[in-house]
PDB file of N, CA and C in Angstrom:
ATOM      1  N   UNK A   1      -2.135  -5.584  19.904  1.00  0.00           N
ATOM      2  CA  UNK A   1      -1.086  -5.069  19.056  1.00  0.00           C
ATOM      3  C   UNK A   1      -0.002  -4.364  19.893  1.00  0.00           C
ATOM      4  N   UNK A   2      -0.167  -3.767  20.750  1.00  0.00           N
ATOM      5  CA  UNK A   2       0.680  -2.602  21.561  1.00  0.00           C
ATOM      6  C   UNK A   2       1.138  -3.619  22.680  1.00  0.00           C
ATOM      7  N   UNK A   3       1.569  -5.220  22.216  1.00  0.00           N
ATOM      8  CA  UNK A   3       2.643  -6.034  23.131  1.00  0.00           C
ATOM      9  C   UNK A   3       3.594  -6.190  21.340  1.00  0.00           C
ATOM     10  N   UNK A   4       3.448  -5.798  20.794  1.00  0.00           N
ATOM     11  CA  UNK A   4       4.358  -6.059  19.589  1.00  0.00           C
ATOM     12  C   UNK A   4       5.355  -5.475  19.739  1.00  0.00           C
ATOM     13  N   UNK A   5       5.043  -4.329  20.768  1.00  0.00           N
ATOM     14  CA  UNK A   5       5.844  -3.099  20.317  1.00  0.00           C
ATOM     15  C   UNK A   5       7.210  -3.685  21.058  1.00  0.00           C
ATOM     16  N   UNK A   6       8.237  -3.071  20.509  1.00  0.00           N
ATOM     17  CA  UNK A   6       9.984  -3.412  20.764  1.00  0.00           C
ATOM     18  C   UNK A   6       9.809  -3.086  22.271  1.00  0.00           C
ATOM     19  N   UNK A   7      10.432  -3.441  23.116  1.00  0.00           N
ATOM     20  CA  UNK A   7      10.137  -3.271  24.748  1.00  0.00           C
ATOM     21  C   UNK A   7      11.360  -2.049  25.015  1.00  0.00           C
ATOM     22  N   UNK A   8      12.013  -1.489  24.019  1.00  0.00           N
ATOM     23  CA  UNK A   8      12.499  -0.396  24.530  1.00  0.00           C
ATOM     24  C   UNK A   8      11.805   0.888  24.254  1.00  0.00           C
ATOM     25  N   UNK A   9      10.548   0.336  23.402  1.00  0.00           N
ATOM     26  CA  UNK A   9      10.183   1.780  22.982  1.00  0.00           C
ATOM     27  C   UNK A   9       9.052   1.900  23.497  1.00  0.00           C
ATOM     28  N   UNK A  10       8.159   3.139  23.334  1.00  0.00           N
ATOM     29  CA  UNK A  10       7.115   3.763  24.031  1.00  0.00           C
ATOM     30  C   UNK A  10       6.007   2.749  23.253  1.00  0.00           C
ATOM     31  N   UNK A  11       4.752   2.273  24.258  1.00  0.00           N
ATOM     32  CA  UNK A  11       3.690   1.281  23.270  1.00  0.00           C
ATOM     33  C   UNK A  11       2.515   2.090  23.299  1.00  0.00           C
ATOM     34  N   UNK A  12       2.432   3.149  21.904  1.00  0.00           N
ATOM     35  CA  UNK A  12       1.693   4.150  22.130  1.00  0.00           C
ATOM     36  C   UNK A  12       1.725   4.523  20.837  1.00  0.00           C
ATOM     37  N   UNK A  13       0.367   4.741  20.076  1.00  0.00           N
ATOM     38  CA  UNK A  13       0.163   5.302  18.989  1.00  0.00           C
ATOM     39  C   UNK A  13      -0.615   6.736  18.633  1.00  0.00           C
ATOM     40  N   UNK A  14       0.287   7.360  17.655  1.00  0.00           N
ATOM     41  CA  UNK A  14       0.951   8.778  18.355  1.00  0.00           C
ATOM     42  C   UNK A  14      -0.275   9.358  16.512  1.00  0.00           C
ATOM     43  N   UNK A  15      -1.692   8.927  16.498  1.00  0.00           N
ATOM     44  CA  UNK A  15      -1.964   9.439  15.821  1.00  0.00           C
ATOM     45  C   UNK A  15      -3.403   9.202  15.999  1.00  0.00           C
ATOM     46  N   UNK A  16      -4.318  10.017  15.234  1.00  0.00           N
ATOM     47  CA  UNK A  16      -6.181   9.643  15.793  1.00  0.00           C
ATOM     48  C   UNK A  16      -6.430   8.626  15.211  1.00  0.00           C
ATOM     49  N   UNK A  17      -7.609   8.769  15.808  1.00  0.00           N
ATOM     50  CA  UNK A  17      -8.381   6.895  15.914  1.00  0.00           C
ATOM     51  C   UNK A  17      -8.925   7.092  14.501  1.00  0.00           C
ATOM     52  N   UNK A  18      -8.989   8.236  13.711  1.00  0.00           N
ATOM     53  CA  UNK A  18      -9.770   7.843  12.170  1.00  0.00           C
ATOM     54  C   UNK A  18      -8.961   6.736  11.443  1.00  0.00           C
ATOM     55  N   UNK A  19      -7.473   6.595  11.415  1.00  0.00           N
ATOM     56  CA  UNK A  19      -6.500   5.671  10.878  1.00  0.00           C
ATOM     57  C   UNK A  19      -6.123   4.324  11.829  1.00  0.00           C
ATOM     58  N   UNK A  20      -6.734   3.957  12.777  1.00  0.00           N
ATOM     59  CA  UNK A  20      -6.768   2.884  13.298  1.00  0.00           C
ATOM     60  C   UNK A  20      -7.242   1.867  12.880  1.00  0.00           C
ATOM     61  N   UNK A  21      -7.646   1.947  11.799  1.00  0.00           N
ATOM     62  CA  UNK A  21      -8.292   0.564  11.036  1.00  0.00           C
ATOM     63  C   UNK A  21      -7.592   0.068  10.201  1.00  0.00           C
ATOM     64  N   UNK A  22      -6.703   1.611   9.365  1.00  0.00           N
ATOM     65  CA  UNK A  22      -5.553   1.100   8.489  1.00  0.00           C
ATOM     66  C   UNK A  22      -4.676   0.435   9.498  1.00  0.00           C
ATOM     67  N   UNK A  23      -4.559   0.845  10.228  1.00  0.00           N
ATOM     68  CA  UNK A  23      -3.584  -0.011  11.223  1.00  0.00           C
ATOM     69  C   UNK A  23      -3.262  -1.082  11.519  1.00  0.00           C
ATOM     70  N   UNK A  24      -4.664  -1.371  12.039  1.00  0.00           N
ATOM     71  CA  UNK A  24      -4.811  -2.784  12.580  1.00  0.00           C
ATOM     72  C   UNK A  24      -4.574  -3.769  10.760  1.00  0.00           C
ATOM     73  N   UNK A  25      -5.062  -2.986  10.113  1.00  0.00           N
ATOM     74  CA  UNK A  25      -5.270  -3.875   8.370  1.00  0.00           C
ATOM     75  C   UNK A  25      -3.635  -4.298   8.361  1.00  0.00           C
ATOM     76  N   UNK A  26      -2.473  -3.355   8.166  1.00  0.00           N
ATOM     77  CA  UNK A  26      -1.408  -3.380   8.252  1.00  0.00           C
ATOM     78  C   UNK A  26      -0.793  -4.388   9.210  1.00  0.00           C
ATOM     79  N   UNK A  27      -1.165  -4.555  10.574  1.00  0.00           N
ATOM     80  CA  UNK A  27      -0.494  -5.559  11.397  1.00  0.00           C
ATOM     81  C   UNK A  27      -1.436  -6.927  10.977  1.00  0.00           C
ATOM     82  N   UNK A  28      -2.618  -6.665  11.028  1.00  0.00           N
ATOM     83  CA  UNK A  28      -2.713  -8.462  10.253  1.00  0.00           C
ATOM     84  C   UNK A  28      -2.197  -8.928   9.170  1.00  0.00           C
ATOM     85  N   UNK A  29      -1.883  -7.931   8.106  1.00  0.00           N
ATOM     86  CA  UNK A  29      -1.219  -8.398   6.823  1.00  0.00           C
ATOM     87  C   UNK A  29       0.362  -8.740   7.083  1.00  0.00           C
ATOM     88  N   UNK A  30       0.819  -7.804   8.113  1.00  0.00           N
ATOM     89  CA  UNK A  30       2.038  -8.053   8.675  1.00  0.00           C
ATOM     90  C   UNK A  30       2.049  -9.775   9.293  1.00  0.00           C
ATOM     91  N   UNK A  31       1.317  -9.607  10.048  1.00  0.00           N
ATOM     92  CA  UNK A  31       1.402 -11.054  11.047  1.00  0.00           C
ATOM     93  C   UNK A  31       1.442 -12.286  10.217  1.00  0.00           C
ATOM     94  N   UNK A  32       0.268 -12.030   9.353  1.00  0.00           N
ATOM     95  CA  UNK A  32       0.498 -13.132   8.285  1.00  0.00           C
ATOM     96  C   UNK A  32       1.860 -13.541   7.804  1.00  0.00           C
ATOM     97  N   UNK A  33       2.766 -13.030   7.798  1.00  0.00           N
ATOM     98  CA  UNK A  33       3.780 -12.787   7.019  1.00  0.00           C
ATOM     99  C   UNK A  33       4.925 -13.596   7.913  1.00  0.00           C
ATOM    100  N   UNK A  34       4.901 -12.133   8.974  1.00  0.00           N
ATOM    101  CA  UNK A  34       5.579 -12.676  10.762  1.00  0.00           C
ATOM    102  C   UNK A  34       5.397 -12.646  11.467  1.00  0.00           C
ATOM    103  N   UNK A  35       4.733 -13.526  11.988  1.00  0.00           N
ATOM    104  CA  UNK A  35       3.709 -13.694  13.454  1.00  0.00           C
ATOM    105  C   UNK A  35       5.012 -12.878  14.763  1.00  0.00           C
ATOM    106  N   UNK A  36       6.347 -13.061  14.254  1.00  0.00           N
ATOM    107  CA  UNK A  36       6.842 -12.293  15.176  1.00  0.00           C
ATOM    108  C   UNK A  36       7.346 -11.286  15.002  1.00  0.00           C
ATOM    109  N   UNK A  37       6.895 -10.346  14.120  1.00  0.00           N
ATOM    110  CA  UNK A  37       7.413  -9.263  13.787  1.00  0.00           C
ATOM    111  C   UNK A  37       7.330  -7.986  14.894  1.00  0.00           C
ATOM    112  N   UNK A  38       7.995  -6.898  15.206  1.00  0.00           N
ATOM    113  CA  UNK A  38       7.827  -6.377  15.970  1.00  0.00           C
ATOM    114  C   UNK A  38       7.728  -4.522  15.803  1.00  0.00           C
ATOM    115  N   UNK A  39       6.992  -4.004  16.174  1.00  0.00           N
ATOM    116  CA  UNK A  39       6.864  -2.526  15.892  1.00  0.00           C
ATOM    117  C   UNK A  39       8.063  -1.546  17.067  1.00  0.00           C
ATOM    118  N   UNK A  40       8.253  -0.583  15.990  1.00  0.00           N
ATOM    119  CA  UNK A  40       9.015   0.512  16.792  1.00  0.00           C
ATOM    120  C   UNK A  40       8.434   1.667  17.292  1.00  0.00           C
ATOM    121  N   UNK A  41       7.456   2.184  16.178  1.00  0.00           N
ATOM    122  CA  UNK A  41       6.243   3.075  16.382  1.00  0.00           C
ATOM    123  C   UNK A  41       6.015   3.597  15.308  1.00  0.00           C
ATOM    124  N   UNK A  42       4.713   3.676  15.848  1.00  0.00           N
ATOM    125  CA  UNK A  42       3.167   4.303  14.979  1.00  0.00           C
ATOM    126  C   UNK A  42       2.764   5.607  14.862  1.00  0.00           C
ATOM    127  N   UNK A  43       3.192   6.902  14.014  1.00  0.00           N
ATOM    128  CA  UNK A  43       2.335   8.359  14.496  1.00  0.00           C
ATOM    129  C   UNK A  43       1.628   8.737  13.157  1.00  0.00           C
ATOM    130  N   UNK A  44       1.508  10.344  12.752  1.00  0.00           N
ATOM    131  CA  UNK A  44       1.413  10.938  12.153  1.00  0.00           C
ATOM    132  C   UNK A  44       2.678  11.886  11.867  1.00  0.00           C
ATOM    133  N   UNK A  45       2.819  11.815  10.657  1.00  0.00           N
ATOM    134  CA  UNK A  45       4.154  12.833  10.026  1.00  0.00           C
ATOM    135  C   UNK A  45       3.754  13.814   8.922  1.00  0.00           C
ATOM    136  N   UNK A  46       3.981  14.741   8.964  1.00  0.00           N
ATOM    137  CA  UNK A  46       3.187  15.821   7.753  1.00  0.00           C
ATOM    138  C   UNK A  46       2.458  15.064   7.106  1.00  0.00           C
ATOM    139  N   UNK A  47       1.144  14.661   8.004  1.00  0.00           N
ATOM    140  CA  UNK A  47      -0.498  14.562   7.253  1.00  0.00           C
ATOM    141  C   UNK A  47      -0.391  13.194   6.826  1.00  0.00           C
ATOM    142  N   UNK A  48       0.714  11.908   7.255  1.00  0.00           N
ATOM    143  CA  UNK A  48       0.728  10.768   6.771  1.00  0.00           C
ATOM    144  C   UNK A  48       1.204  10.056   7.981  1.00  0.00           C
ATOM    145  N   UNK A  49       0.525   8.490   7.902  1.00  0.00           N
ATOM    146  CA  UNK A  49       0.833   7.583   8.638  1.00  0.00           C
ATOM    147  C   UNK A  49       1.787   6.957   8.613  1.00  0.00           C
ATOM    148  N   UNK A  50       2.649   7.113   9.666  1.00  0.00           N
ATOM    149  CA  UNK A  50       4.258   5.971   9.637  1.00  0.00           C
ATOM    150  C   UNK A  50       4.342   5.265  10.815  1.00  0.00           C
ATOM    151  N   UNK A  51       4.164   4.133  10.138  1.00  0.00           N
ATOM    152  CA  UNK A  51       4.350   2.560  10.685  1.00  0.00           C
ATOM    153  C   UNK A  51       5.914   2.177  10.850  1.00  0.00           C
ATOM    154  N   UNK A  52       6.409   1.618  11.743  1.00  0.00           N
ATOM    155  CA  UNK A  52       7.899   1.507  11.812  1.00  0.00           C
ATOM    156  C   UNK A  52       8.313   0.185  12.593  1.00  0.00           C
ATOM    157  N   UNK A  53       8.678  -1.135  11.939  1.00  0.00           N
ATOM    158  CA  UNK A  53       8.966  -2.458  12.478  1.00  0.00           C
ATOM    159  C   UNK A  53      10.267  -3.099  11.941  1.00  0.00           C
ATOM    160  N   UNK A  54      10.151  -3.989  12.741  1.00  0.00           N
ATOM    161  CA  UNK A  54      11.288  -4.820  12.229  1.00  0.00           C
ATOM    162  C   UNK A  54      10.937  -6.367  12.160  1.00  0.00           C
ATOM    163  N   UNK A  55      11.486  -7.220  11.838  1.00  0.00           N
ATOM    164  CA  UNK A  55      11.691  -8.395  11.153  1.00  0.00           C
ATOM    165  C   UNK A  55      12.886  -9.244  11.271  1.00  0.00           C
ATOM    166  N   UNK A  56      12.793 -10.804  11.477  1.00  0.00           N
ATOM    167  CA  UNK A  56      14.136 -11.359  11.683  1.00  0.00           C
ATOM    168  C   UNK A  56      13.795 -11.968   9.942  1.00  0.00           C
ATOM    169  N   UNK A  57      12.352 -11.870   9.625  1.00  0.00           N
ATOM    170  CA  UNK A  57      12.664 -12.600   8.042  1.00  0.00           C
ATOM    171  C   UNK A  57      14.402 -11.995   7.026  1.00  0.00           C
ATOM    172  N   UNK A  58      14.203 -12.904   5.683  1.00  0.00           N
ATOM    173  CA  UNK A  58      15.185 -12.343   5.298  1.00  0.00           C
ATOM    174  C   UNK A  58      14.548 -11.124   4.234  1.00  0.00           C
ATOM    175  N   UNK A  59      15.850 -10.443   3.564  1.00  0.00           N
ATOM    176  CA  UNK A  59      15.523  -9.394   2.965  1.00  0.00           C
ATOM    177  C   UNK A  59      14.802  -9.115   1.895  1.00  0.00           C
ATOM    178  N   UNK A  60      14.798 -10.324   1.268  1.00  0.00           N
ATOM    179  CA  UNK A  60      13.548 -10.222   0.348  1.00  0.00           C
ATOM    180  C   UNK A  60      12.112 -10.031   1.124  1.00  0.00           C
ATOM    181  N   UNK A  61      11.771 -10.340   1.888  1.00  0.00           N
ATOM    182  CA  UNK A  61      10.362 -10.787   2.672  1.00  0.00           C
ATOM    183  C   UNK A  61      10.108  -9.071   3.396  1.00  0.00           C
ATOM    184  N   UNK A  62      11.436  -8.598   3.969  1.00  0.00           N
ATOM    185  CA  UNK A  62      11.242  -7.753   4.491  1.00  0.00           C
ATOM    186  C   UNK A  62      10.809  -7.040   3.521  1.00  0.00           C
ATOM    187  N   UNK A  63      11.386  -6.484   2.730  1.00  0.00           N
ATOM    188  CA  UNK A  63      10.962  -5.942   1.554  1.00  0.00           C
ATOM    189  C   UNK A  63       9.527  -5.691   1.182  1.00  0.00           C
ATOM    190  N   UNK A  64       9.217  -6.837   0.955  1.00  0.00           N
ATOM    191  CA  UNK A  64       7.651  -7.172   0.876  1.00  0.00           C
ATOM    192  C   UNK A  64       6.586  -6.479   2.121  1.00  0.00           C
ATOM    193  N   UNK A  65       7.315  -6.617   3.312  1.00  0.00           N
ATOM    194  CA  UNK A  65       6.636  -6.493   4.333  1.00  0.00           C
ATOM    195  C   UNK A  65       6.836  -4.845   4.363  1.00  0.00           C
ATOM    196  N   UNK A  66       7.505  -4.241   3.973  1.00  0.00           N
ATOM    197  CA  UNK A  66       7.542  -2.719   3.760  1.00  0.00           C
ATOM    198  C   UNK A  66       6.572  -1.891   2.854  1.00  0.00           C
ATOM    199  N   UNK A  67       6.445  -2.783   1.559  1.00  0.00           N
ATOM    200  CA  UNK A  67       5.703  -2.563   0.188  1.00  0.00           C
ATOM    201  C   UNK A  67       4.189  -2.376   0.556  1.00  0.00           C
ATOM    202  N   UNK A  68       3.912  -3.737   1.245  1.00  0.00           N
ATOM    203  CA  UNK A  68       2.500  -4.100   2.501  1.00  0.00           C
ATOM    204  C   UNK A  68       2.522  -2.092   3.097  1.00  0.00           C
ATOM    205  N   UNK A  69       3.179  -2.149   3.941  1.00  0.00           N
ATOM    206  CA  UNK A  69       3.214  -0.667   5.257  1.00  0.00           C
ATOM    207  C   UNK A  69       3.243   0.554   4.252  1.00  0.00           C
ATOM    208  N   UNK A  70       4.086   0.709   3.261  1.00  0.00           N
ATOM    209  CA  UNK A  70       4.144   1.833   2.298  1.00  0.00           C
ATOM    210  C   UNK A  70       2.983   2.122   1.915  1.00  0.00           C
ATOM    211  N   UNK A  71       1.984   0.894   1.635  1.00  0.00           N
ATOM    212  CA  UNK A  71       0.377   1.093   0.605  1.00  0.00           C
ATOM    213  C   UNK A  71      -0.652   2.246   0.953  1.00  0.00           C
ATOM    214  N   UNK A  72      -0.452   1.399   2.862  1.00  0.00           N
ATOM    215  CA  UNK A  72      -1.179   2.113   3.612  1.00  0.00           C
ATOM    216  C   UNK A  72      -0.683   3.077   4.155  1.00  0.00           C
ATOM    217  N   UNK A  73       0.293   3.670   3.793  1.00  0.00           N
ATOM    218  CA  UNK A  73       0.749   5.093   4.496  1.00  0.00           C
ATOM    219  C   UNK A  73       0.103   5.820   3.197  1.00  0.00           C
ATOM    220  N   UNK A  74       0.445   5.531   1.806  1.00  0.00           N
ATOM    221  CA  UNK A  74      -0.115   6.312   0.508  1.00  0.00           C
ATOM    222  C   UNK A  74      -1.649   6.131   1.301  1.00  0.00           C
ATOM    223  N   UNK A  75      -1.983   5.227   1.594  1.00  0.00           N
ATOM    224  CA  UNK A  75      -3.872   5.397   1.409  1.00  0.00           C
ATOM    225  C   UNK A  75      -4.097   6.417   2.723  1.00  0.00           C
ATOM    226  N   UNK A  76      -3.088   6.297   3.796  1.00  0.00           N
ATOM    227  CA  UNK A  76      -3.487   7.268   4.849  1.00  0.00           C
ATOM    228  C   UNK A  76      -3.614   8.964   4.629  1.00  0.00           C
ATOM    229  N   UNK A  77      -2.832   9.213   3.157  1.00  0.00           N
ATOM    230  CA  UNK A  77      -2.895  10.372   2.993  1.00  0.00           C
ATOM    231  C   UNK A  77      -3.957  10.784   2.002  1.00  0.00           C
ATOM    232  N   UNK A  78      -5.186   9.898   1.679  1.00  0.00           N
ATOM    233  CA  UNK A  78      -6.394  10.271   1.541  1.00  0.00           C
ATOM    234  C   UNK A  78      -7.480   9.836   2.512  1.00  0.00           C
ATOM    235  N   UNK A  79      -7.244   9.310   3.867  1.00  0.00           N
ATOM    236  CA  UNK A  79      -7.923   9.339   5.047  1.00  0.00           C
ATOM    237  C   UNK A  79      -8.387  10.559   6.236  1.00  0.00           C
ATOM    238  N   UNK A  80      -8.883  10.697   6.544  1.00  0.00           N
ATOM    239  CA  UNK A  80      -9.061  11.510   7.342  1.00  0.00           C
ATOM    240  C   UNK A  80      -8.847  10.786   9.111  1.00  0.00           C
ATOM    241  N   UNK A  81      -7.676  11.718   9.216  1.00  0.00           N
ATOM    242  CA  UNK A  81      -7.383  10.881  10.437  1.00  0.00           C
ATOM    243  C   UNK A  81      -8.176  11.078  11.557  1.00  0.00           C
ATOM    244  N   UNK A  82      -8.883  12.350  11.787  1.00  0.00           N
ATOM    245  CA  UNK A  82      -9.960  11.754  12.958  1.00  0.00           C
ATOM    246  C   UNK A  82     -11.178  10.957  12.756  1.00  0.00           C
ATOM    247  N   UNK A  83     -11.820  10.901  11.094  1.00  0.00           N
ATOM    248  CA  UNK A  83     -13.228  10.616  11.491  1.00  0.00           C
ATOM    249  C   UNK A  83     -13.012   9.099  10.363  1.00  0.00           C
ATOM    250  N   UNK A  84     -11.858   8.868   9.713  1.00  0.00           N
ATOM    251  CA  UNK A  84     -11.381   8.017   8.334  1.00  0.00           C
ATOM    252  C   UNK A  84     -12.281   8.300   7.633  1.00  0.00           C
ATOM    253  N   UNK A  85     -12.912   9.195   7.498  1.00  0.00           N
ATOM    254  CA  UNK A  85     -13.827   9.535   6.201  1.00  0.00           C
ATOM    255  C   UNK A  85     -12.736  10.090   5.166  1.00  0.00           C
ATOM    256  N   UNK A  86     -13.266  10.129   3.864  1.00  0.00           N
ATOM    257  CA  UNK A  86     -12.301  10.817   2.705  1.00  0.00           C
ATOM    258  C   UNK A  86     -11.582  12.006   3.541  1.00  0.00           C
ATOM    259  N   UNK A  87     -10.264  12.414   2.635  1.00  0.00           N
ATOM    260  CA  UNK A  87      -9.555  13.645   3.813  1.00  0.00           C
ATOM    261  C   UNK A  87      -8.687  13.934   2.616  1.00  0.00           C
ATOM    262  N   UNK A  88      -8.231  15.133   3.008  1.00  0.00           N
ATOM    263  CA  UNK A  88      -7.096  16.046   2.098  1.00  0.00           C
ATOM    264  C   UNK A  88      -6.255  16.635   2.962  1.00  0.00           C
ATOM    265  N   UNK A  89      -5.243  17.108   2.738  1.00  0.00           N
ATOM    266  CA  UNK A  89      -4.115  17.358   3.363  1.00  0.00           C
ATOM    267  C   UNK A  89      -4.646  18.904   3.625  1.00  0.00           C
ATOM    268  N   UNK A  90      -4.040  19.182   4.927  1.00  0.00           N
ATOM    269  CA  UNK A  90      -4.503  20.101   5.402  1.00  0.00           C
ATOM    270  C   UNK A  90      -3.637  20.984   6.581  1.00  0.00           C
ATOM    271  N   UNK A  91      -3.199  22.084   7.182  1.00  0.00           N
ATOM    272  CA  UNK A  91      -2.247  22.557   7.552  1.00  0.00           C
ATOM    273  C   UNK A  91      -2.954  23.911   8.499  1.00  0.00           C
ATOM    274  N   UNK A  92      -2.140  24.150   9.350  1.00  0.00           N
ATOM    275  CA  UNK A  92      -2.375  25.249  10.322  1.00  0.00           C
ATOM    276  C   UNK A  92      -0.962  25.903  10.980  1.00  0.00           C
ATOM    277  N   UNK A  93      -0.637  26.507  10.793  1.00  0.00           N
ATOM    278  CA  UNK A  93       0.563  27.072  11.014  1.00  0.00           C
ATOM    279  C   UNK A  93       1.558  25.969   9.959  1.00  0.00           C
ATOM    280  N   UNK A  94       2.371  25.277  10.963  1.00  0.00           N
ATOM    281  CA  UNK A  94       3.398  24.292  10.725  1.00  0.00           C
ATOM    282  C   UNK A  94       2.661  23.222  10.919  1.00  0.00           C
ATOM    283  N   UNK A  95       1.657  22.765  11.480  1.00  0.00           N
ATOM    284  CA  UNK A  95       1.124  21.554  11.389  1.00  0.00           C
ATOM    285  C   UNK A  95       0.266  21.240  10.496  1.00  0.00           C
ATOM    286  N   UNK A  96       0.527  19.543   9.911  1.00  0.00           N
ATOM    287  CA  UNK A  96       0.122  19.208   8.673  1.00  0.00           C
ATOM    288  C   UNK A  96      -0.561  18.052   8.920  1.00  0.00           C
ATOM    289  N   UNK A  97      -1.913  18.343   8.403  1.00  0.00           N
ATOM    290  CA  UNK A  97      -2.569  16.628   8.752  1.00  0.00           C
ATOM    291  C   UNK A  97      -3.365  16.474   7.693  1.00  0.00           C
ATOM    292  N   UNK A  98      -3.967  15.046   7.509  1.00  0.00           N
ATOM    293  CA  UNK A  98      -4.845  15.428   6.899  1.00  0.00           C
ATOM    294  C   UNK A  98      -6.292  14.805   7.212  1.00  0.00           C
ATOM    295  N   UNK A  99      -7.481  15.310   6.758  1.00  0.00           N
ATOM    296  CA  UNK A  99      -8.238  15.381   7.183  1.00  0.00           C
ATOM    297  C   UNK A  99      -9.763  15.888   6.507  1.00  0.00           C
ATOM    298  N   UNK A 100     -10.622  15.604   7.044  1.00  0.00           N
ATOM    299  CA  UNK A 100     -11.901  15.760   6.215  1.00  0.00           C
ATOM    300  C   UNK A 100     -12.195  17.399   6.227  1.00  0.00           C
ATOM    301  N   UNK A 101     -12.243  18.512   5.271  1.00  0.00           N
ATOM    302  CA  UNK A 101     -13.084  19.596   6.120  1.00  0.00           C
ATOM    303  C   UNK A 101     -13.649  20.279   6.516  1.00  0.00           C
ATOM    304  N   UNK A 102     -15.131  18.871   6.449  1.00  0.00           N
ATOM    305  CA  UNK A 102     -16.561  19.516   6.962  1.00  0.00           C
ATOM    306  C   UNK A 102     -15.941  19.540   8.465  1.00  0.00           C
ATOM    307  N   UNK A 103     -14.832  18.402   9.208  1.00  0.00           N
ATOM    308  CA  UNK A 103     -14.759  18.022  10.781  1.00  0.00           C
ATOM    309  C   UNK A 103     -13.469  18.692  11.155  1.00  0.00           C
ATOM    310  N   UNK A 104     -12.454  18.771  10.134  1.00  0.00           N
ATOM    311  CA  UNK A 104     -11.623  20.250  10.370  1.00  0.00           C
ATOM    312  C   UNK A 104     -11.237  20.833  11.823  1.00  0.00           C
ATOM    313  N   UNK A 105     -10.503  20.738  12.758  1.00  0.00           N
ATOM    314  CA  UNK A 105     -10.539  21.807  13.439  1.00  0.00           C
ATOM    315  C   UNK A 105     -10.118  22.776  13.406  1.00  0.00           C
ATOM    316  N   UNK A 106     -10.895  24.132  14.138  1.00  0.00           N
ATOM    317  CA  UNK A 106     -10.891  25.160  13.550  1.00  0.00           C
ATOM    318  C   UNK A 106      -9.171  26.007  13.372  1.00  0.00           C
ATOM    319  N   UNK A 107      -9.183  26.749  12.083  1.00  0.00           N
ATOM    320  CA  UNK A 107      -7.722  26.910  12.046  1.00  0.00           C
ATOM    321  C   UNK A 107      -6.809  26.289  11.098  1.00  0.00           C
ATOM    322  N   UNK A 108      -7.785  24.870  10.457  1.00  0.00           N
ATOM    323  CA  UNK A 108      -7.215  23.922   9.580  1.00  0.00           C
ATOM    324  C   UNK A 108      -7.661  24.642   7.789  1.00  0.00           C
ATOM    325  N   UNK A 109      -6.757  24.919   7.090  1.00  0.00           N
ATOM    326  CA  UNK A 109      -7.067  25.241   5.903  1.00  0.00           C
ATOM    327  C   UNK A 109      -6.345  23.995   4.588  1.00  0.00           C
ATOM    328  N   UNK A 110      -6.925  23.900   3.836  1.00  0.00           N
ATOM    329  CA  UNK A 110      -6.311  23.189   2.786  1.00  0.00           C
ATOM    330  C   UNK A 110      -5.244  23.714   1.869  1.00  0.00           C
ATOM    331  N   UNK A 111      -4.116  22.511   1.497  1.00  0.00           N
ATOM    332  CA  UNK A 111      -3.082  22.844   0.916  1.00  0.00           C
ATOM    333  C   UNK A 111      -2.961  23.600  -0.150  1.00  0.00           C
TER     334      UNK A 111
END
């Protein structure tokens, strides 16, 4: 997956391995679609997963191919991004993730 990435940008995913499965789910449903589609990048953003690509399809398709990436950003924000077990949004100072929290690190309280 991390030769998809746009060659100007960093090929590095900027979030824990609990949401790496949504991930990979997302680029095969992608590929299906456009085997040449290409990523800009992958992190965590207040406690949710953002996926970020582009497409030479046309705009209807893209569309589609957004609707696909949107699903799994909603489902990432009941994942727990380190362990993908169930997770709730969760916060420590200014930082917002979310996360399971029996596995919590310490400092993490719920919203």
């Amino acid at each position: 997956m991390l030769d998809r990435f746009h060659k100007d940008y960093d090929k590095r995913i900027d979030c824990d391995p609990g949401w790496y499965y949504l991930i990979e789910k997302i680029d095969v449903e992608l590929r299906v679609i456009d085997p040449e589609y290409t990523i800009y990048q992958i992190k965590e953003k207040f406690g949710a997963l953002r996926f970020y690509f582009d497409t030479e399809e046309p705009p209807e398709t893209r569309t589609y191919m957004q609707e696909i990436v949107s699903a799994y950003e909603l489902i990432s924000k009941r994942v727990c991004e380190i362990t993908g077990t169930e997770g709730v949004l969760m916060k420590k100072g200014s930082q917002m993730k979310t996360l399971n929290p029996l596995y919590a690190p310490e400092g993490f309280i719920e919203c």
